[in-house]
N, C-alpha and C. Protein backbone atom coordinates (compact mmCIF):
# COMPACT_ATOMS: atom_id res chain seq x y z
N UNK A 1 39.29 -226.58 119.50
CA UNK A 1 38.77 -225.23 119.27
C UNK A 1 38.75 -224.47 120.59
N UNK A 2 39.32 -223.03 120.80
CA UNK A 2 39.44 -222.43 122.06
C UNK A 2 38.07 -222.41 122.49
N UNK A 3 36.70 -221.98 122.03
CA UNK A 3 35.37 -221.52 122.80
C UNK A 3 35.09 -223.07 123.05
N UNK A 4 35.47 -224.43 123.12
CA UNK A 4 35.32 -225.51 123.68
C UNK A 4 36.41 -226.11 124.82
N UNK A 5 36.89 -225.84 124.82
CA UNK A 5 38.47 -226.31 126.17
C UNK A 5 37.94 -225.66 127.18
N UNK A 6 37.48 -226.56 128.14
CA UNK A 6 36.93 -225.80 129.25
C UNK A 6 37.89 -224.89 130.21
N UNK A 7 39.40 -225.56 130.26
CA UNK A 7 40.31 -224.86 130.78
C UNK A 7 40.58 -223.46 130.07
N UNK A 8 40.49 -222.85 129.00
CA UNK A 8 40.96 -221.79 128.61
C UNK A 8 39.73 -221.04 128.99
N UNK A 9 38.24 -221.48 128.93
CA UNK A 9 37.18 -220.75 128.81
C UNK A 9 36.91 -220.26 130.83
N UNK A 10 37.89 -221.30 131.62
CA UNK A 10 38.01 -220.56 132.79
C UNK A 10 39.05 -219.89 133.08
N UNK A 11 40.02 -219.76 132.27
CA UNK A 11 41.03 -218.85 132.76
C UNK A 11 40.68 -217.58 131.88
N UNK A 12 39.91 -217.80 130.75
CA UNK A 12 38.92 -216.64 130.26
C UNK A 12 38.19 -215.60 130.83
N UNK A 13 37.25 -216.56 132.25
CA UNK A 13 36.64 -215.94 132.97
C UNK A 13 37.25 -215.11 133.80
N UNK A 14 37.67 -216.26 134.53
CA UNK A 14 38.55 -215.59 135.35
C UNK A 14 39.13 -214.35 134.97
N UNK A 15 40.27 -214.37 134.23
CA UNK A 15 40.58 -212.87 134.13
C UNK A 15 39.88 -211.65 133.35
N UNK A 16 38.59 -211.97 132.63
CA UNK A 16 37.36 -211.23 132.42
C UNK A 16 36.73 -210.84 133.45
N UNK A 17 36.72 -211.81 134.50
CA UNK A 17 35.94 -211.28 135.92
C UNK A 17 36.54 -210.15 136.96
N UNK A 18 37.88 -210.22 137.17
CA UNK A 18 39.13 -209.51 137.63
C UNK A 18 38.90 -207.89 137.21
N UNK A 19 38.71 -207.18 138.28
CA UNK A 19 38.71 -205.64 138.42
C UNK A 19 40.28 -205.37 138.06
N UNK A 20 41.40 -206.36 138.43
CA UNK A 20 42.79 -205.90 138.40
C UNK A 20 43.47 -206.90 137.13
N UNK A 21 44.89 -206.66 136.93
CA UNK A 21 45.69 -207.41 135.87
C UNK A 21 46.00 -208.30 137.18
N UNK A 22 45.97 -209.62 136.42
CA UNK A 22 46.08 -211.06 137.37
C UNK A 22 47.38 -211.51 136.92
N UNK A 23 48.29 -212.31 137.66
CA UNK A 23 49.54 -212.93 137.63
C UNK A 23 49.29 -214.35 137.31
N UNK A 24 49.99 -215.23 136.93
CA UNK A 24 49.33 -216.63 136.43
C UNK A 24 49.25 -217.29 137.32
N UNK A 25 49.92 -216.69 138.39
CA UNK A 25 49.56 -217.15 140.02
C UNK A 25 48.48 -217.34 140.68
N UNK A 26 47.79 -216.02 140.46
CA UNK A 26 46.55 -215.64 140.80
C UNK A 26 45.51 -216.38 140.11
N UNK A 27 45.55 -216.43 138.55
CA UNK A 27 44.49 -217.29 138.36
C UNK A 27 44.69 -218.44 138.44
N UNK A 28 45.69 -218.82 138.49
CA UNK A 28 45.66 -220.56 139.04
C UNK A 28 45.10 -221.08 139.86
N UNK A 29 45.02 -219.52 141.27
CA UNK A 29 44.36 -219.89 142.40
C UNK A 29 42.69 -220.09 142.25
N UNK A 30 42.33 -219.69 141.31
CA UNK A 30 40.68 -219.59 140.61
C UNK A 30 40.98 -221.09 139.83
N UNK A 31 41.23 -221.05 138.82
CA UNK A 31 41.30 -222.82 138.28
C UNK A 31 41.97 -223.45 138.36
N UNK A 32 42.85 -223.63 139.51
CA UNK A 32 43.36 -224.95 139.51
C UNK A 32 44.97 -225.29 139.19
N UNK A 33 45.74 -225.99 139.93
CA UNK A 33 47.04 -226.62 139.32
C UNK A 33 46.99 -227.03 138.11
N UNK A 34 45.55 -227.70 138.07
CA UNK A 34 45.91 -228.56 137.19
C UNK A 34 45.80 -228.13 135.35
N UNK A 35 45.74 -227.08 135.48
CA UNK A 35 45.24 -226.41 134.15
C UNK A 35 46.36 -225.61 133.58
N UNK A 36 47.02 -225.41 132.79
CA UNK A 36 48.31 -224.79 132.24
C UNK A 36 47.55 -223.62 132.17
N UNK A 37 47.84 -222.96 132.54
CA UNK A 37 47.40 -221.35 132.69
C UNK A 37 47.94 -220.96 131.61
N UNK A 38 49.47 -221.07 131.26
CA UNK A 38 50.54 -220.16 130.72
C UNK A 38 50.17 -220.62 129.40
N UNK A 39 49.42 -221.71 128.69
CA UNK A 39 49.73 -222.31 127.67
C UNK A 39 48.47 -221.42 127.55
N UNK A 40 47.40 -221.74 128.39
CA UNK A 40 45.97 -221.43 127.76
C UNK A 40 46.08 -219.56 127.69
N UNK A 41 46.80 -218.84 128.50
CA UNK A 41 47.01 -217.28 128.23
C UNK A 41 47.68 -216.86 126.64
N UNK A 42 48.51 -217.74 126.32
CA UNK A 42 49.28 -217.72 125.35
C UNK A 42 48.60 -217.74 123.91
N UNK A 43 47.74 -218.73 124.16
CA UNK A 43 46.29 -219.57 123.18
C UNK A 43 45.20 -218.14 123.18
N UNK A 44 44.89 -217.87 123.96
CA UNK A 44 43.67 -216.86 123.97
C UNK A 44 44.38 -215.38 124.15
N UNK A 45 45.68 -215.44 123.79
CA UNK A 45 46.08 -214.17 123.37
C UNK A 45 45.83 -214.17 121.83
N UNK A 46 46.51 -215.14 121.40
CA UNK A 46 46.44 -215.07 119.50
C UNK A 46 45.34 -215.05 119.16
N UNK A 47 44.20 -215.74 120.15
CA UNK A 47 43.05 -215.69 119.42
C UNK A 47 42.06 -214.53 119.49
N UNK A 48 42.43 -213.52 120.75
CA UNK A 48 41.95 -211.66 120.47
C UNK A 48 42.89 -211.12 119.49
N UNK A 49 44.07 -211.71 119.24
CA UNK A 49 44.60 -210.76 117.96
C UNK A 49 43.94 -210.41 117.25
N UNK A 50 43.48 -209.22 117.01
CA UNK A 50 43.42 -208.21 115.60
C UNK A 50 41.56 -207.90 116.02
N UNK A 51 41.02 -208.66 117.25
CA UNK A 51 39.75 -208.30 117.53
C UNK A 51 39.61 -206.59 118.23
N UNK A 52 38.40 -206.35 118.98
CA UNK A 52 38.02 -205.24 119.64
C UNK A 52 39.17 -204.89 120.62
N UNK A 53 38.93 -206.44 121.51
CA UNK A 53 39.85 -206.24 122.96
C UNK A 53 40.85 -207.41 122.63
N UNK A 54 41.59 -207.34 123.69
CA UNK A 54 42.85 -208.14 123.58
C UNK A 54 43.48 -208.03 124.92
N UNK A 55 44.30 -209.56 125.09
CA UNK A 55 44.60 -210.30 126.24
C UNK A 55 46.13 -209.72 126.24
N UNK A 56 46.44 -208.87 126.98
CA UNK A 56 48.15 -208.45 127.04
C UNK A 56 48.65 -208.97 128.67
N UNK A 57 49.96 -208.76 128.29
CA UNK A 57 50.88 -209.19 129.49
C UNK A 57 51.42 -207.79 129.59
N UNK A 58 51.47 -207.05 130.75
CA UNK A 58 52.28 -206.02 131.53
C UNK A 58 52.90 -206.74 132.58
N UNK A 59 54.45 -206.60 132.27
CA UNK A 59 54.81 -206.79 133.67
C UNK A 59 54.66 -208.75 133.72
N UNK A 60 54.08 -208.99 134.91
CA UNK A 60 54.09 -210.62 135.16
C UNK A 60 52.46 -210.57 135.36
N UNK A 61 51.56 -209.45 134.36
CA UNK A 61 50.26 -209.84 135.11
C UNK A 61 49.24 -209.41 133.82
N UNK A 62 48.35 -209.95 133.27
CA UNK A 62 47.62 -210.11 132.09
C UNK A 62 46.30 -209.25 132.23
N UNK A 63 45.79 -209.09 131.80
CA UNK A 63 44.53 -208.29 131.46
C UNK A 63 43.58 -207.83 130.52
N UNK A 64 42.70 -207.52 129.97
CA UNK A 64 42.16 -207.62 128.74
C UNK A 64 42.09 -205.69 128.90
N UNK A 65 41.98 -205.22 127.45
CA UNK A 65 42.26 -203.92 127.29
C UNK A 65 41.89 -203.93 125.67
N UNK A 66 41.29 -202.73 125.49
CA UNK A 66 40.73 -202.39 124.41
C UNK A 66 42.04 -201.80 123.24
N UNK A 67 41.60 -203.02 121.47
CA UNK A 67 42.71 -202.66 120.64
C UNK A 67 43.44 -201.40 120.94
N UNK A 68 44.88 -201.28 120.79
CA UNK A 68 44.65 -199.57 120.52
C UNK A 68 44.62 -198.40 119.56
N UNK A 69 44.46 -199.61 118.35
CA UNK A 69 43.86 -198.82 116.91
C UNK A 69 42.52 -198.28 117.49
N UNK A 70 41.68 -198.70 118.45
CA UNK A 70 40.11 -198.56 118.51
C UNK A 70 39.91 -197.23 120.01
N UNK A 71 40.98 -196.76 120.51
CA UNK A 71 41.12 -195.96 121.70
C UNK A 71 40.09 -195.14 121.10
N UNK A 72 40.60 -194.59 120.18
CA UNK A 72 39.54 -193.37 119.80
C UNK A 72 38.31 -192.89 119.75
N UNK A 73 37.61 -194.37 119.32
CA UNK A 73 35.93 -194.08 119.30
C UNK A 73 35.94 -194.34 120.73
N UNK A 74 36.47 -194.27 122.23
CA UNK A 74 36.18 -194.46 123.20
C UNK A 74 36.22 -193.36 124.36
N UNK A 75 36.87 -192.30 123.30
CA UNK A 75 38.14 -191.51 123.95
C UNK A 75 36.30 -190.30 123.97
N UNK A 76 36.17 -189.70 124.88
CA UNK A 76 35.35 -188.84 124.98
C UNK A 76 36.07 -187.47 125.59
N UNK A 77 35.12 -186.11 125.21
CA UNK A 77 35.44 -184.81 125.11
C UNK A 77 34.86 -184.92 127.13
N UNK A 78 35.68 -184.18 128.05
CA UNK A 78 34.83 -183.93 128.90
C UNK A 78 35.14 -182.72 129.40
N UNK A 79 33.72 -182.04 129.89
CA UNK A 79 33.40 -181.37 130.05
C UNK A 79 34.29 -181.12 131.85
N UNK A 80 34.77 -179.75 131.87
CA UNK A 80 35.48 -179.38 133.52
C UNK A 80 34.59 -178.81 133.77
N UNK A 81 33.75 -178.92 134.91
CA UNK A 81 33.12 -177.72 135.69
C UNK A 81 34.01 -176.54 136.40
N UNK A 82 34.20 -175.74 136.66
CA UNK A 82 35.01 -175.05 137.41
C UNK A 82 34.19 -173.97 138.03
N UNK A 83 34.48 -173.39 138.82
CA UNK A 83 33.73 -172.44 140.14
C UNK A 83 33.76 -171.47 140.15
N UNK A 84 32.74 -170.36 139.56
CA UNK A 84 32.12 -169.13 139.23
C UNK A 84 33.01 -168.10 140.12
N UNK A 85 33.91 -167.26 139.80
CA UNK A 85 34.00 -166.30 141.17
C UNK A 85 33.18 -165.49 141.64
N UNK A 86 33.46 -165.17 142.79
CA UNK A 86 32.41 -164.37 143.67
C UNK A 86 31.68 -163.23 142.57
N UNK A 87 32.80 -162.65 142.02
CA UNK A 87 31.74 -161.47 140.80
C UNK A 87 31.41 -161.93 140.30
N UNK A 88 31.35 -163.03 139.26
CA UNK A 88 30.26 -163.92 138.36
C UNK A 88 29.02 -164.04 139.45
N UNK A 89 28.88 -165.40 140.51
CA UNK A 89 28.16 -165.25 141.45
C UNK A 89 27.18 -163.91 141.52
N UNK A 90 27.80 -162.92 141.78
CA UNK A 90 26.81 -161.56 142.68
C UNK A 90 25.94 -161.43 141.17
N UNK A 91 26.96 -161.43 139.75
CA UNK A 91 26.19 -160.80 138.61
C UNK A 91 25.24 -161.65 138.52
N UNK A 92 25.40 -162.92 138.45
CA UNK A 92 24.40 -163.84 138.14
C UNK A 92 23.16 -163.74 138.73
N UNK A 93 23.27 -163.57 140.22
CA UNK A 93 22.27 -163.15 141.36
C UNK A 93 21.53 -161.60 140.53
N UNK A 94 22.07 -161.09 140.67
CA UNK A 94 22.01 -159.65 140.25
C UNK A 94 20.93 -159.58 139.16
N UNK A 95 21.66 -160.28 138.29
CA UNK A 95 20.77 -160.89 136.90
C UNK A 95 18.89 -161.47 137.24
N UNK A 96 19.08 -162.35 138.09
CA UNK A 96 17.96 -163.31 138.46
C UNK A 96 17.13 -162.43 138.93
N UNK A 97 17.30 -161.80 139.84
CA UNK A 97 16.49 -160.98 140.86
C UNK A 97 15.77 -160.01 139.80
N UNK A 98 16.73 -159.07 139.32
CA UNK A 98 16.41 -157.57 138.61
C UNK A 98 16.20 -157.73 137.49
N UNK A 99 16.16 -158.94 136.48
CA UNK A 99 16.05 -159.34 135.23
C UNK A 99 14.97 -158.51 134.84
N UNK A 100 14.88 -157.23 133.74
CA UNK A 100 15.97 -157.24 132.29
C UNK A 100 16.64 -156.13 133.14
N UNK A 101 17.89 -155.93 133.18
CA UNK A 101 18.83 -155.21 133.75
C UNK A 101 20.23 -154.92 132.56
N UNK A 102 20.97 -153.97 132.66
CA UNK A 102 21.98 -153.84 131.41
C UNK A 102 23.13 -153.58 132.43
N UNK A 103 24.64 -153.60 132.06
CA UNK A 103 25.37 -153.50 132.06
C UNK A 103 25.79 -152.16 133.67
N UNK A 104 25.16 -151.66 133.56
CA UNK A 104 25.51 -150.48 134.46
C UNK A 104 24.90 -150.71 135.61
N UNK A 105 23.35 -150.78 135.48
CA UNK A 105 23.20 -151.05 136.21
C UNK A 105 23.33 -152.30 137.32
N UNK A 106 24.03 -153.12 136.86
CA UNK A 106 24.67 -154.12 137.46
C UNK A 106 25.60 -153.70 138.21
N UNK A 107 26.71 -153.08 137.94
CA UNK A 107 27.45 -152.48 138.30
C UNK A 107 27.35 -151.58 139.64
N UNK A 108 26.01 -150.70 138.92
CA UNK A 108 26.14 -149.74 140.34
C UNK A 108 25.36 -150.55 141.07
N UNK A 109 24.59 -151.58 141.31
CA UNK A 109 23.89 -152.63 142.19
C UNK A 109 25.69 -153.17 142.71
N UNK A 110 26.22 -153.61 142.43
CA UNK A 110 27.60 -154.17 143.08
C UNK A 110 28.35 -153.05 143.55
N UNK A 111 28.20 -152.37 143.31
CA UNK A 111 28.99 -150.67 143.69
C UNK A 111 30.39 -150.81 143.07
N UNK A 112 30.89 -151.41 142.01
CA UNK A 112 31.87 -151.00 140.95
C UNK A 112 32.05 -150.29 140.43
């Protein structure tokens, strides 16, 4: 059973622990010669099939990455701040200070 083979459950870690996609090189250097890396990557790929996340190969280097039927509920709206120009700025000021103020007189306070 994979959640008992201690070798798969450290090359598990291992590349669960990894900020980057690891080469089978790399985690070998974490567990060992003596552990078939390639067999146990192979094993604990089929067994994220069809789960949340899943064990892929890019390239010569593995990584865990979210289904991508499931991107979506992850995918968030964000918000850009972007930077008032100087006439927004003065009105806004303009606003704060002289509040309740209308349209004109804003204006002739900016001398427009």
């Amino acid at each position: 059973m994979i959640e008992t083979d201690p070798d798969m459950r450290a090359v598990e870690a291992t590349l669960f622990a990894s900020d980057q996609p690891m080469t089978v090189e790399q985690i070998r250097g974490y567990v060992g010669d003596s552990v078939d890396v390639s067999a146990a990557l192979t094993q604990l790929a089929a067994h994220y099939q069809g789960r949340g996340i899943e064990i892929v190969q890019r390239g010569k280097a593995w990584h865990f990455q979210t289904a991508p039927d499931l991107a979506h509920l992850l995918r968030r709206e964000r918000e850009e701040s972007r930077k008032l120009s100087r006439a927004a700025v003065e009105t806004l000021a303009i606003i704060a200070y002289h509040e309740p103020v209308s349209r004109a007189e804003i204006e002739a306070i900016r001398g427009v």
